[in-house]
PDB file of N, CA and C in Angstrom:
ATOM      1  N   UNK A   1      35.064  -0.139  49.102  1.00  0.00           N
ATOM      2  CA  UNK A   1      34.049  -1.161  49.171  1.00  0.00           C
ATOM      3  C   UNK A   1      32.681  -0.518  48.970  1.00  0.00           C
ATOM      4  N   UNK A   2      32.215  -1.471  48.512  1.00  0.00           N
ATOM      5  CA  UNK A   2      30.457  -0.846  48.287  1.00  0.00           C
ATOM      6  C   UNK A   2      29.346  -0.772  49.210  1.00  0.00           C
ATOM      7  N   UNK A   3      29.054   0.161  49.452  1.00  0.00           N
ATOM      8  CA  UNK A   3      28.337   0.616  50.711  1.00  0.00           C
ATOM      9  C   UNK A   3      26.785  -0.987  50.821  1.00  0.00           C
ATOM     10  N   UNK A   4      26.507  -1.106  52.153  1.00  0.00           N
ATOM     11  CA  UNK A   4      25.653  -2.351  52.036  1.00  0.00           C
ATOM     12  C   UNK A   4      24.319  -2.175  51.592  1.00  0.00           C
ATOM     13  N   UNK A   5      24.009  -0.528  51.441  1.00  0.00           N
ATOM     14  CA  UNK A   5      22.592  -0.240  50.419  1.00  0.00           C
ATOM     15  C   UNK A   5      22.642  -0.499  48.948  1.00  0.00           C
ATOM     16  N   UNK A   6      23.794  -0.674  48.854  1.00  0.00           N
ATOM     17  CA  UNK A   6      23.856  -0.385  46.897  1.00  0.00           C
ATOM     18  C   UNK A   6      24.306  -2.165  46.638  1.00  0.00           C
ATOM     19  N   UNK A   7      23.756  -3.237  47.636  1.00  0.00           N
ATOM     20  CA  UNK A   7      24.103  -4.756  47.217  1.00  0.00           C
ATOM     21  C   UNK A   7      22.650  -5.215  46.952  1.00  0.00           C
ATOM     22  N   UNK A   8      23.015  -6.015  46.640  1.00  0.00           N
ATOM     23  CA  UNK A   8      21.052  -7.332  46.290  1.00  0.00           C
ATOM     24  C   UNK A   8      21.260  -8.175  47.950  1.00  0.00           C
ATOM     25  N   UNK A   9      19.960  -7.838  48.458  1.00  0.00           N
ATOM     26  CA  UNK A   9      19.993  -9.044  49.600  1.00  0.00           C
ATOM     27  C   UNK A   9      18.640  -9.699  49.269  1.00  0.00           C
ATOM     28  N   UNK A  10      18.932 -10.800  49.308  1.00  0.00           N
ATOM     29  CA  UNK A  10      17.919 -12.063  48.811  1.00  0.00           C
ATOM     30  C   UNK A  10      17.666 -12.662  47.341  1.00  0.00           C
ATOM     31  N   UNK A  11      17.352 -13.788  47.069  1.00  0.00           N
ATOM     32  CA  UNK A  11      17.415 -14.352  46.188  1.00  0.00           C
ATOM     33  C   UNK A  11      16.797 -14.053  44.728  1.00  0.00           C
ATOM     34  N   UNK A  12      15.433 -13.544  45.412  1.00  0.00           N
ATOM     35  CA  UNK A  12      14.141 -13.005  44.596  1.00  0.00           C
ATOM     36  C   UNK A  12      14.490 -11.979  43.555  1.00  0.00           C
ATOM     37  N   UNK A  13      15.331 -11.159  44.727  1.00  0.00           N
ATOM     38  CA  UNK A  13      15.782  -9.729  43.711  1.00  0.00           C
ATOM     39  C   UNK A  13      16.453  -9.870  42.596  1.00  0.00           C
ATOM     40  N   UNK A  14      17.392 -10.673  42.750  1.00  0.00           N
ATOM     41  CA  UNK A  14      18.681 -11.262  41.402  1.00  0.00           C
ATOM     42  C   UNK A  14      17.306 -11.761  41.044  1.00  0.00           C
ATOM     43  N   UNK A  15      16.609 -12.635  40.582  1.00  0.00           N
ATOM     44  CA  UNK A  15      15.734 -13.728  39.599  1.00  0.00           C
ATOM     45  C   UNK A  15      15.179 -12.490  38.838  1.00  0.00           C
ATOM     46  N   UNK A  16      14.827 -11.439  39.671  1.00  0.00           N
ATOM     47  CA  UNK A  16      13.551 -10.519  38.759  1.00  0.00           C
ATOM     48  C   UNK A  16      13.968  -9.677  37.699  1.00  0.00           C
ATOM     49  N   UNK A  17      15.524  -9.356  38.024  1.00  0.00           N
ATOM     50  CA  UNK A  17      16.608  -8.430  37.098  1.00  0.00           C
ATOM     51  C   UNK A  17      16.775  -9.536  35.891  1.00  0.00           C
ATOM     52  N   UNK A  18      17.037 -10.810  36.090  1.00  0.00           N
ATOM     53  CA  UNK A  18      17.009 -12.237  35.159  1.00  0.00           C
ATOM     54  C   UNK A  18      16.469 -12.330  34.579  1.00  0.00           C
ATOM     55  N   UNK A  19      14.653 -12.141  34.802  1.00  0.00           N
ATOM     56  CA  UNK A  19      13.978 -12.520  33.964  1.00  0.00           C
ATOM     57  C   UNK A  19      13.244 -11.487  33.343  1.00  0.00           C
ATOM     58  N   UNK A  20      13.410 -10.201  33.808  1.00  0.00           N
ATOM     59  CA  UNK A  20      13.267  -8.828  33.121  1.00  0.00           C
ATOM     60  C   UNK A  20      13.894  -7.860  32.110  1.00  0.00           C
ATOM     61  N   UNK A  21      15.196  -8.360  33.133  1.00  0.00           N
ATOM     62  CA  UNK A  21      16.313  -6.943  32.486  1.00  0.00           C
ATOM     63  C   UNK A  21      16.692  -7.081  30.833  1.00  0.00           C
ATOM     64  N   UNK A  22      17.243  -6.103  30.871  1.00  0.00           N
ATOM     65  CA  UNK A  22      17.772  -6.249  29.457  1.00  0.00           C
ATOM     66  C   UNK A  22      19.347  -6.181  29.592  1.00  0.00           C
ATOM     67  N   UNK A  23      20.058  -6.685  28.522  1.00  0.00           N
ATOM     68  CA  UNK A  23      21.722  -6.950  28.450  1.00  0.00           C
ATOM     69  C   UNK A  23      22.428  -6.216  27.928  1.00  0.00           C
ATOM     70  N   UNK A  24      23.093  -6.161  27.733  1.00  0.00           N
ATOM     71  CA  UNK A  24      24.411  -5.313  27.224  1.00  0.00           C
ATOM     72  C   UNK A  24      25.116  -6.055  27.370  1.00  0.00           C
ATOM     73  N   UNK A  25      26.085  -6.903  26.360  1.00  0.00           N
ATOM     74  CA  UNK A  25      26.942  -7.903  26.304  1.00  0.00           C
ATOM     75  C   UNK A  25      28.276  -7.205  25.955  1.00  0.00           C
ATOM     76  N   UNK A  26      29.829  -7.821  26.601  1.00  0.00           N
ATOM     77  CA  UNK A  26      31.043  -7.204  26.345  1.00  0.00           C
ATOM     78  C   UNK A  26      31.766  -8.433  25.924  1.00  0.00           C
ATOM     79  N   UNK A  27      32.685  -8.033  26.170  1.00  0.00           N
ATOM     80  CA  UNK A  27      34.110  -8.869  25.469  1.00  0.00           C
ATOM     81  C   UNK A  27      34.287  -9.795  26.471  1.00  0.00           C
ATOM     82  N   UNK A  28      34.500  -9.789  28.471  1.00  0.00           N
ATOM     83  CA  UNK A  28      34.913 -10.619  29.226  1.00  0.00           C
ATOM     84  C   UNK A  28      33.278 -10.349  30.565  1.00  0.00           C
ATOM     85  N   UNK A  29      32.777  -9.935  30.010  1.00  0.00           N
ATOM     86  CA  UNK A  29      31.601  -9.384  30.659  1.00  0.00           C
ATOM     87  C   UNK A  29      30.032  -8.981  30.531  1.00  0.00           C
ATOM     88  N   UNK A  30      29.134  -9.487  30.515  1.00  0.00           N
ATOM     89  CA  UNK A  30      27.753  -8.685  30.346  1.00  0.00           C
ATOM     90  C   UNK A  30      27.390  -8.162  31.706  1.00  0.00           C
ATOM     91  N   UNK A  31      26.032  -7.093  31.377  1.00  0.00           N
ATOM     92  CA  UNK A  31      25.142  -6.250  32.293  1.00  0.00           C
ATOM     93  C   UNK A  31      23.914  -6.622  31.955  1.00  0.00           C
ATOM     94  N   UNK A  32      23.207  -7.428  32.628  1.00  0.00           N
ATOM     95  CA  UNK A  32      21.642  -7.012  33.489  1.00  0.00           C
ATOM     96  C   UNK A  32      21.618  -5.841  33.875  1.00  0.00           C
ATOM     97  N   UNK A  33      20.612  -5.551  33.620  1.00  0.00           N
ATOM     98  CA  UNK A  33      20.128  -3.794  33.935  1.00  0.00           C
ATOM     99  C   UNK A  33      18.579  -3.903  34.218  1.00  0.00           C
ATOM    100  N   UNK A  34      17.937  -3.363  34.843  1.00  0.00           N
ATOM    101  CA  UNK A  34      16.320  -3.134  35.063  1.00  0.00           C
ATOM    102  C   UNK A  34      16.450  -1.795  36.174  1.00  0.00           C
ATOM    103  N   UNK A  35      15.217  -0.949  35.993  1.00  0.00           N
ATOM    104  CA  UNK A  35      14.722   0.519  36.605  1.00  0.00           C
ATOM    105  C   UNK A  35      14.266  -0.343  37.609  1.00  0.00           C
ATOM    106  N   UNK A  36      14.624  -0.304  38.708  1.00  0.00           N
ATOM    107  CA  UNK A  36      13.194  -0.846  40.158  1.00  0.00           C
ATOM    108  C   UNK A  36      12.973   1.136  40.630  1.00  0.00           C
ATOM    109  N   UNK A  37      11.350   0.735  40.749  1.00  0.00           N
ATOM    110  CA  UNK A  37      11.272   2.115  41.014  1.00  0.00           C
ATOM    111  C   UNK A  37      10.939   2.014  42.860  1.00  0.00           C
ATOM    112  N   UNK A  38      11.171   0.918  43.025  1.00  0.00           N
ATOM    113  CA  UNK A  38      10.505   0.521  44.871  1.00  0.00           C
ATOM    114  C   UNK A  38      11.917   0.986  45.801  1.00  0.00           C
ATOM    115  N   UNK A  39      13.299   1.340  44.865  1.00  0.00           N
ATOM    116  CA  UNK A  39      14.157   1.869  45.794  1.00  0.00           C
ATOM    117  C   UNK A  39      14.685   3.320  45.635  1.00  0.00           C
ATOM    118  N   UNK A  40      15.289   3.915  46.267  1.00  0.00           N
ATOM    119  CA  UNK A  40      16.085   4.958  46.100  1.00  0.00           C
ATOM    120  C   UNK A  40      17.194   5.177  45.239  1.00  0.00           C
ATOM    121  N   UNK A  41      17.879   4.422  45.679  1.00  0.00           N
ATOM    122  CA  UNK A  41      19.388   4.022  44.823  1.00  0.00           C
ATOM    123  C   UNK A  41      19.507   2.712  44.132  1.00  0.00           C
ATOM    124  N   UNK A  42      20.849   2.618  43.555  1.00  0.00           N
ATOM    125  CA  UNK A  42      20.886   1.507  42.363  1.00  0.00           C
ATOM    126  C   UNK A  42      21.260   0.238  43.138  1.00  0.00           C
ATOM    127  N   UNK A  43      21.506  -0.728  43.110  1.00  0.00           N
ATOM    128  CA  UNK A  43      22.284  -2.095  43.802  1.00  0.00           C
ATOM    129  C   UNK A  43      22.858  -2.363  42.710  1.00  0.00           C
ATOM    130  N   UNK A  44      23.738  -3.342  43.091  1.00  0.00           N
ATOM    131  CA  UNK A  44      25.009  -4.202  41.806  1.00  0.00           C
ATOM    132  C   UNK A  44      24.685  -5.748  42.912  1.00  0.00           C
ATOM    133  N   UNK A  45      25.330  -6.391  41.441  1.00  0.00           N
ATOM    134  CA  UNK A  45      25.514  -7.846  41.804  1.00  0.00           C
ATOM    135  C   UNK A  45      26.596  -8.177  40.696  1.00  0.00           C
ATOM    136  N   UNK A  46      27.221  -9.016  41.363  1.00  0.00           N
ATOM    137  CA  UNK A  46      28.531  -9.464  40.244  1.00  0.00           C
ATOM    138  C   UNK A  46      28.573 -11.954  40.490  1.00  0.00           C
ATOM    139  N   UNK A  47      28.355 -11.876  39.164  1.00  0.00           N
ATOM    140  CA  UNK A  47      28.144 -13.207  39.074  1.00  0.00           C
ATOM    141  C   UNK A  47      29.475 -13.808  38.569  1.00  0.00           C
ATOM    142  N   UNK A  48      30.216 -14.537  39.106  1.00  0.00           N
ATOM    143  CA  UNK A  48      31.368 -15.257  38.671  1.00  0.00           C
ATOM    144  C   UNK A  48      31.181 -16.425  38.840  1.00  0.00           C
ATOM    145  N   UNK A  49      31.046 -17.331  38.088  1.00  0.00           N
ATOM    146  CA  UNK A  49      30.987 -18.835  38.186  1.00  0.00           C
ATOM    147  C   UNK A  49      31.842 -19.560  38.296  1.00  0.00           C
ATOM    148  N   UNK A  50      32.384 -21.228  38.554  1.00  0.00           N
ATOM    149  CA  UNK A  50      32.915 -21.627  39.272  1.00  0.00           C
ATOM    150  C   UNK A  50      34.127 -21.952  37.523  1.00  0.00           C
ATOM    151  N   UNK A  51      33.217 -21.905  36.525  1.00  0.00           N
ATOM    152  CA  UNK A  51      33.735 -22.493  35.592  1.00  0.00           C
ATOM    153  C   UNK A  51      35.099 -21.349  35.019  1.00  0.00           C
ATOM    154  N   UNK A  52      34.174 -20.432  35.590  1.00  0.00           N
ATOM    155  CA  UNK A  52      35.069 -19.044  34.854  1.00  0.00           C
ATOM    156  C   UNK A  52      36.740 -19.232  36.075  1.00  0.00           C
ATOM    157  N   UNK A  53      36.686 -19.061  37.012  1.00  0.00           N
ATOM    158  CA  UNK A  53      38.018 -19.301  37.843  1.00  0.00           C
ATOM    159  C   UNK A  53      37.560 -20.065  39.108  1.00  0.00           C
ATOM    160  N   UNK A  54      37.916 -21.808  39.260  1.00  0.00           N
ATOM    161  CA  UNK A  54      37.846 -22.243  40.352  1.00  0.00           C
ATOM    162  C   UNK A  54      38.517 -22.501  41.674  1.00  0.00           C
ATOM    163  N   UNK A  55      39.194 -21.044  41.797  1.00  0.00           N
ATOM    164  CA  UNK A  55      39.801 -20.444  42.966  1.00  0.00           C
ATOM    165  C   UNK A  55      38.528 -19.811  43.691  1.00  0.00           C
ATOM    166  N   UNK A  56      38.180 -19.742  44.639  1.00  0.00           N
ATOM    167  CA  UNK A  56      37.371 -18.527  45.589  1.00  0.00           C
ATOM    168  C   UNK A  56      38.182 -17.453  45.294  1.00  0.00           C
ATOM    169  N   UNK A  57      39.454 -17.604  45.510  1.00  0.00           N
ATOM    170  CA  UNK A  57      39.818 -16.820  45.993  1.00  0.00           C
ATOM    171  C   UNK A  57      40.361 -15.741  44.703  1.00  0.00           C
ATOM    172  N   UNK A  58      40.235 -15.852  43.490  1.00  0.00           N
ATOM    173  CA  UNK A  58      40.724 -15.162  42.326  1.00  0.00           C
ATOM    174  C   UNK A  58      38.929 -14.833  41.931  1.00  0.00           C
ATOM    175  N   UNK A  59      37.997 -15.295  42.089  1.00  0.00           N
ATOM    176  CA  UNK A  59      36.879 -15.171  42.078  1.00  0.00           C
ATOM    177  C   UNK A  59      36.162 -14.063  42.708  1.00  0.00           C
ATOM    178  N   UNK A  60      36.872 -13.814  44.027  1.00  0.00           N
ATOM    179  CA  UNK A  60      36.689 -12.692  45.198  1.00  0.00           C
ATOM    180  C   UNK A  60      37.233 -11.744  44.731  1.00  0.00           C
ATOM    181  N   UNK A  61      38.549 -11.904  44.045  1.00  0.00           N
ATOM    182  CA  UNK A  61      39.309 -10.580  43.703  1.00  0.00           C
ATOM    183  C   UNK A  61      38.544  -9.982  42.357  1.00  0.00           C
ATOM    184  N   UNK A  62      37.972 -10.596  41.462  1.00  0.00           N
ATOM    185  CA  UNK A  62      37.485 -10.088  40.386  1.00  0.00           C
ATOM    186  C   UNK A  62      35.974  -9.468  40.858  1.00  0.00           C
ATOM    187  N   UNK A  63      35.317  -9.957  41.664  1.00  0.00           N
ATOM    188  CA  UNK A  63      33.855  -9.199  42.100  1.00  0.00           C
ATOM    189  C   UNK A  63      34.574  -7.913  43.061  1.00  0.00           C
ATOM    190  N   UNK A  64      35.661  -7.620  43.871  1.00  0.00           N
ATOM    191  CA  UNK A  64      35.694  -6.558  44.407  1.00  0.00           C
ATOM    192  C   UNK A  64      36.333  -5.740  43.640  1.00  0.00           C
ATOM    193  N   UNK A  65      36.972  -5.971  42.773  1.00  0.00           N
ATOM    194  CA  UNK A  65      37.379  -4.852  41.629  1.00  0.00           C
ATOM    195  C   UNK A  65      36.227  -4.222  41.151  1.00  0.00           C
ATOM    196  N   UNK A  66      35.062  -5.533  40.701  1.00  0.00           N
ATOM    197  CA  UNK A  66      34.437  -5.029  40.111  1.00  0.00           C
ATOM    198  C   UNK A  66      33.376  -3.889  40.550  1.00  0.00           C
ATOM    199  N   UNK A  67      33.350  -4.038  41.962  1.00  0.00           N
ATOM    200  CA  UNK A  67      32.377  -3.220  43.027  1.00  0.00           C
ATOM    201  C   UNK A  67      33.343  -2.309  42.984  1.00  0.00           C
ATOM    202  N   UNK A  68      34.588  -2.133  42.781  1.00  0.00           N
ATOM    203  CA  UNK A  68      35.168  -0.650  43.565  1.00  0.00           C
ATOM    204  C   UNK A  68      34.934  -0.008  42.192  1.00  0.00           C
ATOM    205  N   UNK A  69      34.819  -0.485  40.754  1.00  0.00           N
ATOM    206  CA  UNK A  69      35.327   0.078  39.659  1.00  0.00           C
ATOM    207  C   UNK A  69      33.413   1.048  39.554  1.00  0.00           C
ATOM    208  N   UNK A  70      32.520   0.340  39.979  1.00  0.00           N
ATOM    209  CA  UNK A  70      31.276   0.919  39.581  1.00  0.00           C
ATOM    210  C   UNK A  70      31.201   1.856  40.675  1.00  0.00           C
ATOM    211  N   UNK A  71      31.740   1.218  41.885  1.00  0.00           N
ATOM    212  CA  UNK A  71      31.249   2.942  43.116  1.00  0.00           C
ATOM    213  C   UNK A  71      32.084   4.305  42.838  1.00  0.00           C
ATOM    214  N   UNK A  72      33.427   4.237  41.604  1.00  0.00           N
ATOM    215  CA  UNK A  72      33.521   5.173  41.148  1.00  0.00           C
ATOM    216  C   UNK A  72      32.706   5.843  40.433  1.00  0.00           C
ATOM    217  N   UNK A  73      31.810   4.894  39.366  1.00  0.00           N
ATOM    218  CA  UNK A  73      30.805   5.535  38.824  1.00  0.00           C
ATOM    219  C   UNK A  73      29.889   5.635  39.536  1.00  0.00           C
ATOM    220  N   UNK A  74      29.759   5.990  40.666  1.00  0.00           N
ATOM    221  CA  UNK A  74      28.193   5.856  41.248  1.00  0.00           C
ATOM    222  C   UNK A  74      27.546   7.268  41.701  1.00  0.00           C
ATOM    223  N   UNK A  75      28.355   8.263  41.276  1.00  0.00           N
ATOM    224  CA  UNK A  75      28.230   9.740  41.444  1.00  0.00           C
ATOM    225  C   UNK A  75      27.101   9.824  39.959  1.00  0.00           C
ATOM    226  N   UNK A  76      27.317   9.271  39.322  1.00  0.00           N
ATOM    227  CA  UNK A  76      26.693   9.230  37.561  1.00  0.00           C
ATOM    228  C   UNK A  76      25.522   8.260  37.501  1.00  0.00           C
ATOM    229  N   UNK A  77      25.379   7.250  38.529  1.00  0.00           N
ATOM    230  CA  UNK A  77      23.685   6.777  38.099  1.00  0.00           C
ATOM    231  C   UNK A  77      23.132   7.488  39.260  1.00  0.00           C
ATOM    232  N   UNK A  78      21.979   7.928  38.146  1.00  0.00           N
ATOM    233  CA  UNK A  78      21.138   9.046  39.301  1.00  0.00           C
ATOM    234  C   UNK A  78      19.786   8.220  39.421  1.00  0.00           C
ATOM    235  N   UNK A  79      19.388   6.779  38.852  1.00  0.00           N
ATOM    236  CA  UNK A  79      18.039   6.408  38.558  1.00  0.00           C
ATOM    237  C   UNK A  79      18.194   5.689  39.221  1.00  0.00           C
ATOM    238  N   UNK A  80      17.416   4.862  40.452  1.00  0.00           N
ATOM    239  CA  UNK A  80      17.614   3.827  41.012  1.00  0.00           C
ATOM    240  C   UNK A  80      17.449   2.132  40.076  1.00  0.00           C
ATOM    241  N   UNK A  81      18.614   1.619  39.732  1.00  0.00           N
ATOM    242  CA  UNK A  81      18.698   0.352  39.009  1.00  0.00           C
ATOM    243  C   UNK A  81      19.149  -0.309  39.275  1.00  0.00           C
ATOM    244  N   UNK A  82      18.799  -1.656  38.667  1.00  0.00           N
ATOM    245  CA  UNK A  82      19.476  -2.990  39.507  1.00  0.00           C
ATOM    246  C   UNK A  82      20.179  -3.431  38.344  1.00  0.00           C
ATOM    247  N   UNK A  83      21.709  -3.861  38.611  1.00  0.00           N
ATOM    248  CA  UNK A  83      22.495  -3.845  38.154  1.00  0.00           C
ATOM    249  C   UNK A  83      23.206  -5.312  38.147  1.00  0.00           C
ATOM    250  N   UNK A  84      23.260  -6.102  37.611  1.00  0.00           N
ATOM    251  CA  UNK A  84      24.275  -7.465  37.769  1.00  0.00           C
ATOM    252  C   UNK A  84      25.201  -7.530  36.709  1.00  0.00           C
ATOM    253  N   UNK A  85      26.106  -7.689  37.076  1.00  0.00           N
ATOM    254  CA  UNK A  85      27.506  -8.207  36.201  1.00  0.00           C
ATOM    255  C   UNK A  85      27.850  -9.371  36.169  1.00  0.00           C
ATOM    256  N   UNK A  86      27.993 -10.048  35.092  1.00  0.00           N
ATOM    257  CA  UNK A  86      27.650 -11.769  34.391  1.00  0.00           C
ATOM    258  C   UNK A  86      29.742 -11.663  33.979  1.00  0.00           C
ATOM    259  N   UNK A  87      30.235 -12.200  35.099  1.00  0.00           N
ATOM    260  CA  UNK A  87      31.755 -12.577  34.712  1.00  0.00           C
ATOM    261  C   UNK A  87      31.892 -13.666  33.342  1.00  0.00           C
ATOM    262  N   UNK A  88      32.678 -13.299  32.247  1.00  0.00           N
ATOM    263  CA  UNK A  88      33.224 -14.466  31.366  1.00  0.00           C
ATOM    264  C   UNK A  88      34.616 -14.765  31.665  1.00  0.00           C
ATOM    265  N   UNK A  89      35.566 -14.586  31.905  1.00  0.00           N
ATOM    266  CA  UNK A  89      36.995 -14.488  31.507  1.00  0.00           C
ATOM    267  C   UNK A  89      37.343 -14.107  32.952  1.00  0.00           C
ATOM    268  N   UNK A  90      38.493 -14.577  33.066  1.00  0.00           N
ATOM    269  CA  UNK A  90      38.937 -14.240  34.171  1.00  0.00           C
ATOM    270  C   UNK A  90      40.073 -13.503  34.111  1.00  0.00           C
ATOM    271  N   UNK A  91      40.605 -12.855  33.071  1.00  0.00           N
ATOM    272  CA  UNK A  91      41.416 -12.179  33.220  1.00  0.00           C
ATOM    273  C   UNK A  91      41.258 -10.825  33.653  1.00  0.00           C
ATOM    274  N   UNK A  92      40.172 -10.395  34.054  1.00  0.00           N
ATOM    275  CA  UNK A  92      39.697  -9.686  34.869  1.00  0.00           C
ATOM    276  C   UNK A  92      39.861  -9.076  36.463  1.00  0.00           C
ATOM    277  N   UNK A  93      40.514 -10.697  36.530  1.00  0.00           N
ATOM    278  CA  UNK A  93      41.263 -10.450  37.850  1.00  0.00           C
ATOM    279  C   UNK A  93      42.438  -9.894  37.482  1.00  0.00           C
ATOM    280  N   UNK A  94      43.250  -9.743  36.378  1.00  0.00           N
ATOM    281  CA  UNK A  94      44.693  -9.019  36.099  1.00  0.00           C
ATOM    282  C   UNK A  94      44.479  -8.320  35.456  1.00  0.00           C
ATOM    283  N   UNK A  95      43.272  -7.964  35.109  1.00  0.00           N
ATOM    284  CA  UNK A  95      43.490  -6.428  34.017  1.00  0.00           C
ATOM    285  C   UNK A  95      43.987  -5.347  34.438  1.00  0.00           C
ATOM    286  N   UNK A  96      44.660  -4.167  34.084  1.00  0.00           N
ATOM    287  CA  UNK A  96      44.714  -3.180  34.473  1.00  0.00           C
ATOM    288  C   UNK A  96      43.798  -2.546  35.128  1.00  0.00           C
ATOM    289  N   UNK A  97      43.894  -1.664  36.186  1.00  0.00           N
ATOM    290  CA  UNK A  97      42.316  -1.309  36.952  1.00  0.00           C
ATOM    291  C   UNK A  97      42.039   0.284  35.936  1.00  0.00           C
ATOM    292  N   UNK A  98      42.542   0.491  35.483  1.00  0.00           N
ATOM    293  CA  UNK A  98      42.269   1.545  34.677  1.00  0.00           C
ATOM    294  C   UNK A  98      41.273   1.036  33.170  1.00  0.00           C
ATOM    295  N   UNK A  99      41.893   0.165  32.905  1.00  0.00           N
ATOM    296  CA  UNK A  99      40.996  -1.010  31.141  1.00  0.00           C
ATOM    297  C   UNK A  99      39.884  -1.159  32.173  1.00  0.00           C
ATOM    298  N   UNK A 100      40.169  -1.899  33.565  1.00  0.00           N
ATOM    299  CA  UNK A 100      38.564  -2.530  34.115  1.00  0.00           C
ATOM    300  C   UNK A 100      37.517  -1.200  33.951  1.00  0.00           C
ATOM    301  N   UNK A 101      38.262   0.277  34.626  1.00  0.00           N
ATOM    302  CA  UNK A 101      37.260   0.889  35.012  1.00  0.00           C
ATOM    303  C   UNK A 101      36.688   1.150  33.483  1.00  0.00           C
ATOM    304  N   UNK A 102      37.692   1.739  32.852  1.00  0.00           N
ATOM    305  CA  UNK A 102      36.285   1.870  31.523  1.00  0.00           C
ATOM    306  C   UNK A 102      35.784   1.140  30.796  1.00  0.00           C
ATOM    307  N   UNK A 103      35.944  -0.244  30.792  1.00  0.00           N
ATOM    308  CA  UNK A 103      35.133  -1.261  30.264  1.00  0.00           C
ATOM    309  C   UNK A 103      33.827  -1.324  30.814  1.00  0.00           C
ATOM    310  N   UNK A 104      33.455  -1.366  31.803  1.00  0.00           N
ATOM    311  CA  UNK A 104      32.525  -0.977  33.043  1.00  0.00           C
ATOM    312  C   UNK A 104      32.405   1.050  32.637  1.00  0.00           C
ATOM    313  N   UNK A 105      32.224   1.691  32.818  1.00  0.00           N
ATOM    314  CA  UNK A 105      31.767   2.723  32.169  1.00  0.00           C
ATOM    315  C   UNK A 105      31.502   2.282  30.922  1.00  0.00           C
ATOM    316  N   UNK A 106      32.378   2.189  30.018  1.00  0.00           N
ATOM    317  CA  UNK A 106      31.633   1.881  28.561  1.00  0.00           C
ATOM    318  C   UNK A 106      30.055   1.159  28.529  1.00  0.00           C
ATOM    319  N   UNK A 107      29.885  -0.111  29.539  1.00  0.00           N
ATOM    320  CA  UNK A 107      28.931  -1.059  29.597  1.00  0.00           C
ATOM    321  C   UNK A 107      28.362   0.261  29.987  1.00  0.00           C
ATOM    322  N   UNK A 108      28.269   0.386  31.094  1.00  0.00           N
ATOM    323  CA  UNK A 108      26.865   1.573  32.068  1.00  0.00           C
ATOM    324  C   UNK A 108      26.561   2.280  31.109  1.00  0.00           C
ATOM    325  N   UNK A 109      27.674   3.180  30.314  1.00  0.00           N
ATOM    326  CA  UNK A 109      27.134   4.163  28.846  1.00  0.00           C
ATOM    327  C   UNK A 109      26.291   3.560  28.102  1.00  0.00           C
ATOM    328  N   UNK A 110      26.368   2.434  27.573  1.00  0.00           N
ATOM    329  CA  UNK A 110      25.962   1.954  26.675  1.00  0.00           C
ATOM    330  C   UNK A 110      24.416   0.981  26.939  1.00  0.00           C
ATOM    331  N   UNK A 111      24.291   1.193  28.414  1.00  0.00           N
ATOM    332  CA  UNK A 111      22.954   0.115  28.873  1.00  0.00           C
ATOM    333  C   UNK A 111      22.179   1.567  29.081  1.00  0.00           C
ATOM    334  N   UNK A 112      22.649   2.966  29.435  1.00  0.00           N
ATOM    335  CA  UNK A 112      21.903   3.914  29.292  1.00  0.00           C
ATOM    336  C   UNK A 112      21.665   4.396  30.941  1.00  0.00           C
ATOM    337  N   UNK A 113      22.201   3.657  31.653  1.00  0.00           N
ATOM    338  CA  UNK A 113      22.657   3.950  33.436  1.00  0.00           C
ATOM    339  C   UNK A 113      23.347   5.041  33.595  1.00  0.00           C
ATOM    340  N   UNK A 114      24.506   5.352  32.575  1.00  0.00           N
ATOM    341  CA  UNK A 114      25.088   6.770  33.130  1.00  0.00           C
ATOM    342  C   UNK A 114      25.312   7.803  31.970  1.00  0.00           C
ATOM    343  N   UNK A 115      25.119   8.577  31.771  1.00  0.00           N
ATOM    344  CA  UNK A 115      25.367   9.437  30.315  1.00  0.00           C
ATOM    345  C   UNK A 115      26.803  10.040  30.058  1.00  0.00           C
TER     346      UNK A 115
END
């Protein structure tokens, strides 16, 4: 699980990554990305909408994959950034956790978060 420093608490924070960040778009997934230089470390946020799977509960399973798959990478962002993950597809909840993790590395490579 992802430690409770590396989450978004409050509303404000998600809007400012929204209306700042820049994207990196995937196949079942995009990344919001923005530098905040006001923290230490990076935060994540994972957005799954109701349209994408209207289970909670297959909804829950795809955001904690998705938190365990980035705190593997989290030895590799060294810049403090704010991070949101924009769910499309829900097959995400059954992917292999090995396809999840480097789809998610590929994104972080490619938004310039981890080298």
């Amino acid at each position: 699980m992802l430690a409770r420093t590396h989450r978004f608490h409050g509303y404000n924070a998600l809007n400012f990554v929204h209306r700042q960040g820049q994207v990196v778009r995937g196949q079942s997934m995009s990344l919001k990305y923005s530098i905040n230089t006001r923290r230490d470390t990076y935060r994540v946020a994972v957005v799954v909408s109701k349209k994408v799977a209207r289970s909670a509960v297959l909804r829950n399973r795809i955001r904690r994959r998705i938190f365990e798959a980035v705190r593997t990478q989290a030895k590799a962002i060294a810049k403090p950034y704010d991070l949101v993950f924009m769910v499309y597809n829900a097959e995400l909840a059954v992917m292999d956790a090995e396809k999840l993790r480097k789809t998610i590395a590929d994104q972080l490579r490619k938004a310039g978060v981890v080298l």
